[in-house]
C-alpha atoms as a PDB file:
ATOM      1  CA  UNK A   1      -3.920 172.706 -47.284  1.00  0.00           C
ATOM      2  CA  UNK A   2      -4.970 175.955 -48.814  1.00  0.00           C
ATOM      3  CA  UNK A   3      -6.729 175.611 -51.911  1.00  0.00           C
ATOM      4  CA  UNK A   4      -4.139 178.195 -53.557  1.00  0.00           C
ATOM      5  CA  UNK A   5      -1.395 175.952 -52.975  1.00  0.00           C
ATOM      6  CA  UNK A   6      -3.126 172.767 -54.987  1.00  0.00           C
ATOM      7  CA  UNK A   7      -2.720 172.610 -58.516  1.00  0.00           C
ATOM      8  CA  UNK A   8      -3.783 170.448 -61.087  1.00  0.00           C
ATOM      9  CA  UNK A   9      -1.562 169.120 -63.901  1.00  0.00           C
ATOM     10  CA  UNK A  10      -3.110 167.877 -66.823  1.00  0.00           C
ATOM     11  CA  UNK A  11      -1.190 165.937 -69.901  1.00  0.00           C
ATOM     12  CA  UNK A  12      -3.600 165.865 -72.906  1.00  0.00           C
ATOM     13  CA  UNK A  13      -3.149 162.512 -74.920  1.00  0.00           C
ATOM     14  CA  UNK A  14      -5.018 159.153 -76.051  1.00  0.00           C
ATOM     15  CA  UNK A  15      -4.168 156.172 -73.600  1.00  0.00           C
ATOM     16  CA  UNK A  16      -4.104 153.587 -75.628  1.00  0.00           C
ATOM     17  CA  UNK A  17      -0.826 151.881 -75.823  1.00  0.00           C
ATOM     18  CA  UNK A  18      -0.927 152.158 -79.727  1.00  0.00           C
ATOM     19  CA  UNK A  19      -0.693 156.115 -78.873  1.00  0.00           C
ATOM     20  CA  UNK A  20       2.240 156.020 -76.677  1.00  0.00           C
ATOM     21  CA  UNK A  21       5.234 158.090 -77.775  1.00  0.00           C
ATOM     22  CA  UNK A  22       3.019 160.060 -80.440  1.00  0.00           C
ATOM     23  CA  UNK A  23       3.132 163.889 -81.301  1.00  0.00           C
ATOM     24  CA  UNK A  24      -0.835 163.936 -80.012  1.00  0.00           C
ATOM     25  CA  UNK A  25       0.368 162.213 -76.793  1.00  0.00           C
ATOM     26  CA  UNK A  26       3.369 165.039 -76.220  1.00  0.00           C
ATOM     27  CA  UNK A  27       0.820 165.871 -73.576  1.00  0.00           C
ATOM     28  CA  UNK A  28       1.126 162.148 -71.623  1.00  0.00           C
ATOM     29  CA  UNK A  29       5.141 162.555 -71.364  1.00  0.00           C
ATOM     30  CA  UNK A  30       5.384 165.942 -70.130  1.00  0.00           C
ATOM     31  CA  UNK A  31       3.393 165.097 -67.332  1.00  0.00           C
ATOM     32  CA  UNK A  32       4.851 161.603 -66.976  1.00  0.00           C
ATOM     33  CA  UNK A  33       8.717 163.231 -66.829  1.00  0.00           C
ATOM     34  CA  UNK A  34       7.427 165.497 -64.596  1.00  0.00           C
ATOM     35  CA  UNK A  35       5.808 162.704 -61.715  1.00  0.00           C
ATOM     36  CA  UNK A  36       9.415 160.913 -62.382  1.00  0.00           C
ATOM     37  CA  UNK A  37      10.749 163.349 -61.276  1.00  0.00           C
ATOM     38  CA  UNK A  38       8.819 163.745 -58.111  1.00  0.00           C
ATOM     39  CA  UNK A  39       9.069 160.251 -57.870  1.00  0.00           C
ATOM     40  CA  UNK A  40       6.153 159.682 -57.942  1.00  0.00           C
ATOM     41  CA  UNK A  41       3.806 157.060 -59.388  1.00  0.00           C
ATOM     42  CA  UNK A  42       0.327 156.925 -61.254  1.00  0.00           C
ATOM     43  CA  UNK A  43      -2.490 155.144 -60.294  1.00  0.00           C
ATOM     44  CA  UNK A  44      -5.772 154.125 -62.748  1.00  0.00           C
ATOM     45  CA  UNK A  45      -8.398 156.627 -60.996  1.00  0.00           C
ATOM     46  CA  UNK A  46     -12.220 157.704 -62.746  1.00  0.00           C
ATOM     47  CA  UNK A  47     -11.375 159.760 -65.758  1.00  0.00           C
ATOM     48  CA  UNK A  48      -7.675 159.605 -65.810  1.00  0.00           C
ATOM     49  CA  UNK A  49      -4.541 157.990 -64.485  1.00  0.00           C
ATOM     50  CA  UNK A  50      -3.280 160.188 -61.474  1.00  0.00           C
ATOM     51  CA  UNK A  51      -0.433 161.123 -59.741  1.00  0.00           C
ATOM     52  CA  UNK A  52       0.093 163.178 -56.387  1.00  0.00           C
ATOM     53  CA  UNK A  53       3.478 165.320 -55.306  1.00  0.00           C
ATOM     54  CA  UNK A  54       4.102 168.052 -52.836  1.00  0.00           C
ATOM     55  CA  UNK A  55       6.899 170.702 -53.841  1.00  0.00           C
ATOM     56  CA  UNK A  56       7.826 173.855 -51.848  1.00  0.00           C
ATOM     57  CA  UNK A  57       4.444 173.817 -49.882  1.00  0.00           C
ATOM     58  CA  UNK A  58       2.383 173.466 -52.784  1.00  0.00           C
ATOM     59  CA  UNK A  59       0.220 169.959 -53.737  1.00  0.00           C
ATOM     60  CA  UNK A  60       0.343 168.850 -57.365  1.00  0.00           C
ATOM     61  CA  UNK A  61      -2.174 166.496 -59.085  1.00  0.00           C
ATOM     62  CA  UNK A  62      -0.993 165.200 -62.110  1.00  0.00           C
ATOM     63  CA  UNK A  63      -3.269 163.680 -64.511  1.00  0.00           C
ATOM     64  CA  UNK A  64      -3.481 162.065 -67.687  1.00  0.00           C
ATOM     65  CA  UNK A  65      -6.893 161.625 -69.050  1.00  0.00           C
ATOM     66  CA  UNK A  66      -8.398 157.851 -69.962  1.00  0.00           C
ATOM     67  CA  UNK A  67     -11.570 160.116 -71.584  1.00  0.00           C
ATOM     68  CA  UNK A  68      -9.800 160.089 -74.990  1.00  0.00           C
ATOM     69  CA  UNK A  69      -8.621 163.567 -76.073  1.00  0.00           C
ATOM     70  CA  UNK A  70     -11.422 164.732 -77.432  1.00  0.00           C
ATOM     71  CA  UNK A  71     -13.877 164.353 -73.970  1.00  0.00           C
ATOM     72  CA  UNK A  72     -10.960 165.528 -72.309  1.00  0.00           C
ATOM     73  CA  UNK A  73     -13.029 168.031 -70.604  1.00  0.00           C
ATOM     74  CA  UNK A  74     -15.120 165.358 -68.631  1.00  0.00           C
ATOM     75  CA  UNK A  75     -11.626 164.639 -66.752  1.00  0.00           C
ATOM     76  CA  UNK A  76     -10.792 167.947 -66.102  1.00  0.00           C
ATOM     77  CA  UNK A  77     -14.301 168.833 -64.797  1.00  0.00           C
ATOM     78  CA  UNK A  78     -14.173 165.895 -62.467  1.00  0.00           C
ATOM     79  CA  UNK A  79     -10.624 166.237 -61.329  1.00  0.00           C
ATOM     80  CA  UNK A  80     -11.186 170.292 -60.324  1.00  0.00           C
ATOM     81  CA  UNK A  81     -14.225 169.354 -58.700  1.00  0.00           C
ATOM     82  CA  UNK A  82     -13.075 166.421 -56.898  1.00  0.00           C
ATOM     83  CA  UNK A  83      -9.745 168.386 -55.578  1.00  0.00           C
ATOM     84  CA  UNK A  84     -11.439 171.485 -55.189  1.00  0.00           C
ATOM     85  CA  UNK A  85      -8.850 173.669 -57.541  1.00  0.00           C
ATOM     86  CA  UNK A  86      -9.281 177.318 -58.618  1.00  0.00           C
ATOM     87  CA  UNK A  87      -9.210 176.638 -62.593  1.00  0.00           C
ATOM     88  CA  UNK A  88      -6.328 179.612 -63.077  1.00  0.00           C
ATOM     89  CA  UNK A  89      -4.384 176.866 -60.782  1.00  0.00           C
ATOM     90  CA  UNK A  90      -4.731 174.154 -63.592  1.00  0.00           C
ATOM     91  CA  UNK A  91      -1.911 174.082 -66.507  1.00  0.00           C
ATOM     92  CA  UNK A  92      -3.148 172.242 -69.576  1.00  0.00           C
ATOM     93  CA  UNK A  93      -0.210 170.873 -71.982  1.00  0.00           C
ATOM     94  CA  UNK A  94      -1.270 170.136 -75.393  1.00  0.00           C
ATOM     95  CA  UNK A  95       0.837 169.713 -78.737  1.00  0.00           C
ATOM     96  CA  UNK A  96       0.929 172.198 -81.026  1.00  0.00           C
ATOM     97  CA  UNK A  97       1.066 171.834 -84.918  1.00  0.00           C
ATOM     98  CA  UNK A  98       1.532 175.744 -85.518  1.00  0.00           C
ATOM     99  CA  UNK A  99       4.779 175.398 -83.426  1.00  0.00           C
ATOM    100  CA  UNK A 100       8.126 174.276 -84.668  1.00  0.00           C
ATOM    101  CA  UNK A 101       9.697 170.675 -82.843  1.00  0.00           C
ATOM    102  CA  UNK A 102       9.974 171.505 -79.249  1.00  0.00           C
ATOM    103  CA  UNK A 103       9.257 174.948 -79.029  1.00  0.00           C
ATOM    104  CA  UNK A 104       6.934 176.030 -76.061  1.00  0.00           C
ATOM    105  CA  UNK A 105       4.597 178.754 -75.065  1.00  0.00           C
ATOM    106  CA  UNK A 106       2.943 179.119 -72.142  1.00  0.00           C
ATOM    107  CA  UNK A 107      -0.118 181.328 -71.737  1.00  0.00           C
ATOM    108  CA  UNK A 108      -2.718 182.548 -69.415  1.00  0.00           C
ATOM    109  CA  UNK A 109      -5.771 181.609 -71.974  1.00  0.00           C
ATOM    110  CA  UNK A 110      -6.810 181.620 -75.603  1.00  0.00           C
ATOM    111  CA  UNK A 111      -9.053 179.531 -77.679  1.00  0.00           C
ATOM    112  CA  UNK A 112      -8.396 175.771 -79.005  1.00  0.00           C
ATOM    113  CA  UNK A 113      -7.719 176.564 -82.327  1.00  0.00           C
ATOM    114  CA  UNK A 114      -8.162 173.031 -84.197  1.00  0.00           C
ATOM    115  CA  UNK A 115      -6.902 170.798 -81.065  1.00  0.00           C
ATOM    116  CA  UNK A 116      -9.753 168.477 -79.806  1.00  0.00           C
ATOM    117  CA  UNK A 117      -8.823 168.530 -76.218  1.00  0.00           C
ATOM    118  CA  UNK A 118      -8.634 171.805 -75.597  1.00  0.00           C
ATOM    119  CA  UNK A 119     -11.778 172.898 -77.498  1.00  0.00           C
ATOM    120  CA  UNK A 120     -13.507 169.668 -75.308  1.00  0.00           C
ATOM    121  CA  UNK A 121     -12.222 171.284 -72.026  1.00  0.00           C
ATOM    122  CA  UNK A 122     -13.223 175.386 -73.288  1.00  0.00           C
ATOM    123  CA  UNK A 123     -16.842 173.575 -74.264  1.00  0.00           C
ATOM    124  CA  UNK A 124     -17.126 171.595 -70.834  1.00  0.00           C
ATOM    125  CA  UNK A 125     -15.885 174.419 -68.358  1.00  0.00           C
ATOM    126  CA  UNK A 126     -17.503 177.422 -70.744  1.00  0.00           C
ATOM    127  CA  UNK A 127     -14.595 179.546 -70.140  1.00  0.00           C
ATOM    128  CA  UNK A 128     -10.818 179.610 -72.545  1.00  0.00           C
ATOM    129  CA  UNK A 129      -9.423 181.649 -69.314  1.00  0.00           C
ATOM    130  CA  UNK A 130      -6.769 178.791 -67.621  1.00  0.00           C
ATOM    131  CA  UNK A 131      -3.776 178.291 -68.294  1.00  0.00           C
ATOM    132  CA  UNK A 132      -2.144 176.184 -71.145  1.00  0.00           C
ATOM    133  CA  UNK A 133       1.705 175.321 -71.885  1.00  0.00           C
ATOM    134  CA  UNK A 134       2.010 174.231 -76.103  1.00  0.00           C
ATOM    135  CA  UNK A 135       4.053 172.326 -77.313  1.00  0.00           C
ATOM    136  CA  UNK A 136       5.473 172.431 -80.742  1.00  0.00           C
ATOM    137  CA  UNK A 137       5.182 169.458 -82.571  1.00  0.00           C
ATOM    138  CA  UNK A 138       5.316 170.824 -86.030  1.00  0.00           C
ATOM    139  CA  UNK A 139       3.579 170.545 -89.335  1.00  0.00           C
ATOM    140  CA  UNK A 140       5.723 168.900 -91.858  1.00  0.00           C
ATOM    141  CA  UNK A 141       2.919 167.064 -93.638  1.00  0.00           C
ATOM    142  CA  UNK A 142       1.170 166.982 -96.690  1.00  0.00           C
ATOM    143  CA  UNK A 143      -2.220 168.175 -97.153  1.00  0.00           C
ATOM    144  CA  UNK A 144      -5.108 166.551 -95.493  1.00  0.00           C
ATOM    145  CA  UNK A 145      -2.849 164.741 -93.862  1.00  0.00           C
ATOM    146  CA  UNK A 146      -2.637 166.237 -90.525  1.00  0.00           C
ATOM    147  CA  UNK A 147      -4.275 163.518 -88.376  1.00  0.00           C
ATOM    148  CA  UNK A 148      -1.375 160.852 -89.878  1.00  0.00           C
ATOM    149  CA  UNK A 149       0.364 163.585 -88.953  1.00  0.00           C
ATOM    150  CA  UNK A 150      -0.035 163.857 -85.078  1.00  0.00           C
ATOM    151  CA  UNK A 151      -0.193 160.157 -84.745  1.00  0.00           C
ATOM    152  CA  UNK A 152       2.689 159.367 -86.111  1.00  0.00           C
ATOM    153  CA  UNK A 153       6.101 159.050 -83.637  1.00  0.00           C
ATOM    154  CA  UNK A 154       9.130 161.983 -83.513  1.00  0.00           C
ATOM    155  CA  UNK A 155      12.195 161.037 -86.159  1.00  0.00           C
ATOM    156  CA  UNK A 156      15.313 160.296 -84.556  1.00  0.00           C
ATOM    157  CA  UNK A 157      16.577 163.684 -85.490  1.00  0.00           C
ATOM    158  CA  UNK A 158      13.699 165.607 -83.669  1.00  0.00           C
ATOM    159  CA  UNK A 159      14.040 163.226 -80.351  1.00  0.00           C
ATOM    160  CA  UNK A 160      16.886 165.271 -78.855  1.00  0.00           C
ATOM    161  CA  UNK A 161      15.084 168.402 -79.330  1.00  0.00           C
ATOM    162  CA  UNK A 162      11.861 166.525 -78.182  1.00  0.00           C
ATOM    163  CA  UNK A 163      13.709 165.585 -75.094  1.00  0.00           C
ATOM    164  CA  UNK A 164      15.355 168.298 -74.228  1.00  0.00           C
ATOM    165  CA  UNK A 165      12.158 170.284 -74.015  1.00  0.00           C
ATOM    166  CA  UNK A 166      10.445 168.040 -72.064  1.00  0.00           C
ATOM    167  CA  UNK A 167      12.896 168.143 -69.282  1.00  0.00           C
ATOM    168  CA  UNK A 168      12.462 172.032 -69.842  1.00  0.00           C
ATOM    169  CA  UNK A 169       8.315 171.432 -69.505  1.00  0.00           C
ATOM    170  CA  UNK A 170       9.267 170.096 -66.011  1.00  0.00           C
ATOM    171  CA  UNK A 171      11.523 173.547 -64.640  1.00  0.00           C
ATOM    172  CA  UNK A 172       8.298 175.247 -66.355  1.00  0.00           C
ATOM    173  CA  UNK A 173       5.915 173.714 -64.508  1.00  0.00           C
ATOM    174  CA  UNK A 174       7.518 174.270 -61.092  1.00  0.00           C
ATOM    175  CA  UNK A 175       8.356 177.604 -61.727  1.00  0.00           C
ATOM    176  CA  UNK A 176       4.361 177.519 -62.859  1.00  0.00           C
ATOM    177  CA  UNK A 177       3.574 176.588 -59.027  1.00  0.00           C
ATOM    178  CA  UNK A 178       5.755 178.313 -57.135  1.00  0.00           C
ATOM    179  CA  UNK A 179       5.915 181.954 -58.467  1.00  0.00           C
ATOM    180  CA  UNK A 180       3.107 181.939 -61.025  1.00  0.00           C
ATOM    181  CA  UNK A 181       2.117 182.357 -64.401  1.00  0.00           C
ATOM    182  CA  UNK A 182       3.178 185.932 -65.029  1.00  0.00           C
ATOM    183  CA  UNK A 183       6.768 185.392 -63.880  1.00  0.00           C
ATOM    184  CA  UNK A 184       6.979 181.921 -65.597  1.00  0.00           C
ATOM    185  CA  UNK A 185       5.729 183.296 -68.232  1.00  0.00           C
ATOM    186  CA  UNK A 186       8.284 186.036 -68.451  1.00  0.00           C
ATOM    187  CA  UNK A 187      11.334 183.971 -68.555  1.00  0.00           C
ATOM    188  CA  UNK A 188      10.198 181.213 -70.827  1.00  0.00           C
ATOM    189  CA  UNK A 189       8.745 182.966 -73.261  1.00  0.00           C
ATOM    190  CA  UNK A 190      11.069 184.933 -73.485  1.00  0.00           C
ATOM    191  CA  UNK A 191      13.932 182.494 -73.158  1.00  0.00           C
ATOM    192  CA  UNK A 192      12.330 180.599 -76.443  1.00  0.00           C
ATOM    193  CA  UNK A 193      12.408 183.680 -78.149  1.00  0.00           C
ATOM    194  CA  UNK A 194      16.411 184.118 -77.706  1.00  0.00           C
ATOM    195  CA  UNK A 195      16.946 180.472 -78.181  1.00  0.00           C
ATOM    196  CA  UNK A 196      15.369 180.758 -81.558  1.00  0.00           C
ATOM    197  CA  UNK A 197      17.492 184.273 -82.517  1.00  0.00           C
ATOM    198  CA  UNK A 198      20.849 182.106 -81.735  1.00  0.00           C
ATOM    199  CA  UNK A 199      19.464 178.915 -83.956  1.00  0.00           C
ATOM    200  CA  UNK A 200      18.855 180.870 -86.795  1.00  0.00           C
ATOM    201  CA  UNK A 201      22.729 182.717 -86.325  1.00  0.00           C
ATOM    202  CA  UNK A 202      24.010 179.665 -86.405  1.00  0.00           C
ATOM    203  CA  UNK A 203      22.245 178.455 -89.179  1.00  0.00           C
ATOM    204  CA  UNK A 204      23.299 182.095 -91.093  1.00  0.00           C
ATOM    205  CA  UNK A 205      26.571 181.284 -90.077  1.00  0.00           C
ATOM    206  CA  UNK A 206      26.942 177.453 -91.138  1.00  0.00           C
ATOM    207  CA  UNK A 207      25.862 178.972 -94.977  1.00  0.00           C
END
């Protein structure tokens, strides 16, 4: 297959089952949703469980890293290698504590800011230029408490929003694959930035 159609998926989290369903492991059930959805099934491989699809000609890896997030990097190093993918083919998803609950933005590149995993993979590949989807996870903590913070599970009043931006994450993704970042881009961004302008009406309104 041509190497421009194969694109690596990468779901930053902590495996460990005492992670699952954390804000840090946002990462884990994007990419998770997204192999469902595929139908398709992961398999314990070096560095990371792993999970293959084709859509519309293209070849997806999807991985979750078993490095711990913050040697992430080692997985992602491996994984291109191994599959032979152009690094602006990857899409990194990461939470994001400067975001609100669910919001997304996707971007072509930009630094890690004070997130492990992506600083682990910007040290390990020496470059911040591939592409990363965040996801908003919030900061409604107290001070100095921000790794409580990300390891602690969505209320029960954030899990719709949660949820309905995951499934979102996977129409992202393919749209990600198929007609690029730029385009993607375009329409997301910029459909999270109207989404937000009709929230706050309503909020205005409801006062």
């Amino acid at each position: 297959m041509d190497d421009n159609k194969k694109f690596l998926i990468v779901g930053l989290g902590n495996a460990e089952d005492k992670y699952a369903g954390t804000r840090h492991n946002i990462g884990f059930e994007v990419v998770s949703h997204l192999a469902k959805s595929f139908n398709a099934g992961f398999s314990s491989e070096r560095y990371a469980y792993a999970a293959h699809a084709a859509f519309k000609g293209r070849n997806l890896i999807m991985i979750m890293p078993t490095t711990y997030m913050n040697l992430s990097g080692n997985a992602v190093r491996y994984w291109l290698a191994l599959e032979q993918i152009q690094i602006e083919n990857m899409l990194v998803i990461s939470d994001d504590i400067d975001l609100p609950v669910g919001e997304l933005r996707l971007k072509p590149k930009g630094g890690g800011g004070s997130h492990n995993g992506l600083n682990h993979i910007i040290e390990t590949m020496c470059t911040t230029s591939f592409p990363r989807l965040r996801f908003g996870i919030g900061k409604d903590y107290a001070y100095g408490y921000q790794a409580e913070y990300v390891l602690s599970k969505f209320t029960s009043e954030e899990l719709p929003i949660v949820n309905e931006s995951i499934n979102t994450c996977t129409e992202l993704i393919k749209s990600f694959v198929t007609v690029g970042i730029e385009r993607t881009m375009n329409f997301y961004n910029t459909k999270a930035k109207e989404d937000n302008t009709e929230k706050k009406t309503d909020t205005a309104e409801q006062k």
